[in-house]
Protein backbone atom coordinates (compact mmCIF):
# COMPACT_ATOMS: atom_id res chain seq x y z
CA UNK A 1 0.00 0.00 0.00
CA UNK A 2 1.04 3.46 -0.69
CA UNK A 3 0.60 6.80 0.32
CA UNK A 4 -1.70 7.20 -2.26
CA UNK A 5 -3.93 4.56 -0.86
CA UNK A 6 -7.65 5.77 0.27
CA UNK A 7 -10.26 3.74 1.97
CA UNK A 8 -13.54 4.96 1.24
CA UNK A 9 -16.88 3.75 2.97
CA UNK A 10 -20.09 3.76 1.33
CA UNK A 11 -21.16 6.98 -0.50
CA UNK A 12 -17.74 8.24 1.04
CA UNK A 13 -16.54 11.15 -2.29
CA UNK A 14 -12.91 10.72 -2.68
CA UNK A 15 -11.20 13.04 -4.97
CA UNK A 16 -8.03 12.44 -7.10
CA UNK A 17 -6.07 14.75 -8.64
CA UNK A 18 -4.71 13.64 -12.68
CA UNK A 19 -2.45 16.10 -13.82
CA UNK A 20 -5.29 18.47 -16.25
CA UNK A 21 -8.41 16.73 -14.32
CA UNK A 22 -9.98 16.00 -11.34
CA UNK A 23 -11.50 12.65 -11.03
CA UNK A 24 -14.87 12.01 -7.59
CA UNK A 25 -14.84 8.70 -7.30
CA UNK A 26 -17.43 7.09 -4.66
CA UNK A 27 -19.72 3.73 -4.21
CA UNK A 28 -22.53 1.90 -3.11
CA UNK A 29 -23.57 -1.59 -2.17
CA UNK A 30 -25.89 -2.88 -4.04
CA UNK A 31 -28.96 -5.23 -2.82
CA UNK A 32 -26.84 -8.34 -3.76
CA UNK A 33 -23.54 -6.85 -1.79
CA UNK A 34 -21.77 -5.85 -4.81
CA UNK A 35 -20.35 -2.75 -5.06
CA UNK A 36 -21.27 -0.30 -7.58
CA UNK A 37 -18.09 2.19 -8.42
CA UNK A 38 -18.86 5.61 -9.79
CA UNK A 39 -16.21 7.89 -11.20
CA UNK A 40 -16.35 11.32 -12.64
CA UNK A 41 -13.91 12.87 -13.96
CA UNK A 42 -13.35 16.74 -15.68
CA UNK A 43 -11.07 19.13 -16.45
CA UNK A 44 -9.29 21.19 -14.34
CA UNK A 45 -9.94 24.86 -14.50
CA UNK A 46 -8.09 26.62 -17.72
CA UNK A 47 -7.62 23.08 -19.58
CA UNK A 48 -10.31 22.35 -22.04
CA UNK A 49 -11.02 18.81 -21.84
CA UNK A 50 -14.53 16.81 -21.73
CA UNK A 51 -16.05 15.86 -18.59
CA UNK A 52 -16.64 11.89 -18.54
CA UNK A 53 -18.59 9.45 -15.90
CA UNK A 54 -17.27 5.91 -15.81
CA UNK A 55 -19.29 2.89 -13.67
CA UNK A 56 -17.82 -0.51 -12.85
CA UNK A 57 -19.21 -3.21 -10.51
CA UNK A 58 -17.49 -5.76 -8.46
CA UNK A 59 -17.92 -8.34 -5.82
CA UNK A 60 -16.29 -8.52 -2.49
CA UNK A 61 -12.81 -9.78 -3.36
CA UNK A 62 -12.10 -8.29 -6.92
CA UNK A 63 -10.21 -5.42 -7.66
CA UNK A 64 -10.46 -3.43 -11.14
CA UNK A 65 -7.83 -1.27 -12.90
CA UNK A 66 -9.08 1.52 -14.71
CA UNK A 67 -6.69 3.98 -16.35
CA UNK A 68 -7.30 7.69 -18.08
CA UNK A 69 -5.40 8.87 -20.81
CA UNK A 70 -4.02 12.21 -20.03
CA UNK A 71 -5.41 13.64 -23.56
CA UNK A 72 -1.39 14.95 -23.83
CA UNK A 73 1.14 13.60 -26.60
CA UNK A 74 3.86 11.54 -25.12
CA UNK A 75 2.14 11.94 -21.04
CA UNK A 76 1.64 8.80 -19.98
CA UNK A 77 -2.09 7.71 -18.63
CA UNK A 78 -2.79 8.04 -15.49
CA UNK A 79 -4.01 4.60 -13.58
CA UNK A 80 -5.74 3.46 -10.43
CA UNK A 81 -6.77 0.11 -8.42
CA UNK A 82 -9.87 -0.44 -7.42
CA UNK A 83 -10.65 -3.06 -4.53
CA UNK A 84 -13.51 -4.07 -3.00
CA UNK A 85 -12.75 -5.21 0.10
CA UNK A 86 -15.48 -6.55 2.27
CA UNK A 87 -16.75 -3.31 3.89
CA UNK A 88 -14.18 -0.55 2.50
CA UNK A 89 -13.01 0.19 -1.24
CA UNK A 90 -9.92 0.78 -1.45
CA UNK A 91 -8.36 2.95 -4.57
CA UNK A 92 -4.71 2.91 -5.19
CA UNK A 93 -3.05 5.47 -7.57
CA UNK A 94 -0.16 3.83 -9.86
């Protein structure tokens, strides 16, 4: 785990900063205990760039890698870890 490690609870908004955007992720748990990951993401004041919403779900257990391209020549994307633990997600920046 890193420094960059956040453990959210349910409905808990958890904000991550990607270079020309801001991402909100959050989640809820669903009637069958998955969990249901929301994140939205947008550009950062002065940087024209489209604002995007991006769901996953996942069972207790998995984990999910979702990455963003920076929208910049030669910047690499920017990626993160989500897992579901069994009463926490955790989100790890790479």
């Amino acid at each position: 785990s890193s420094a960059q490690d956040a453990q959210l609870q349910p409905l808990q908004a958890h904000t991550v900063s990607l270079e020309n955007y801001t991402a909100v992720v959050y989640y809820t748990v669903l009637d069958n205990g998955d969990f249901q990951i929301v994140a939205t993401v947008g550009p950062n004041a002065g940087f024209d760039g489209a604002m995007s919403q991006h769901m996953t779900t996942m069972k207790p257990g998995q984990s999910y890698n979702w990455t963003l391209d920076t929208g910049i020549a030669g910047q690499p994307a920017t990626a993160m870890t989500f897992t579901a633990d069994f009463n926490k997600l955790i989100i790890a920046s790479n």
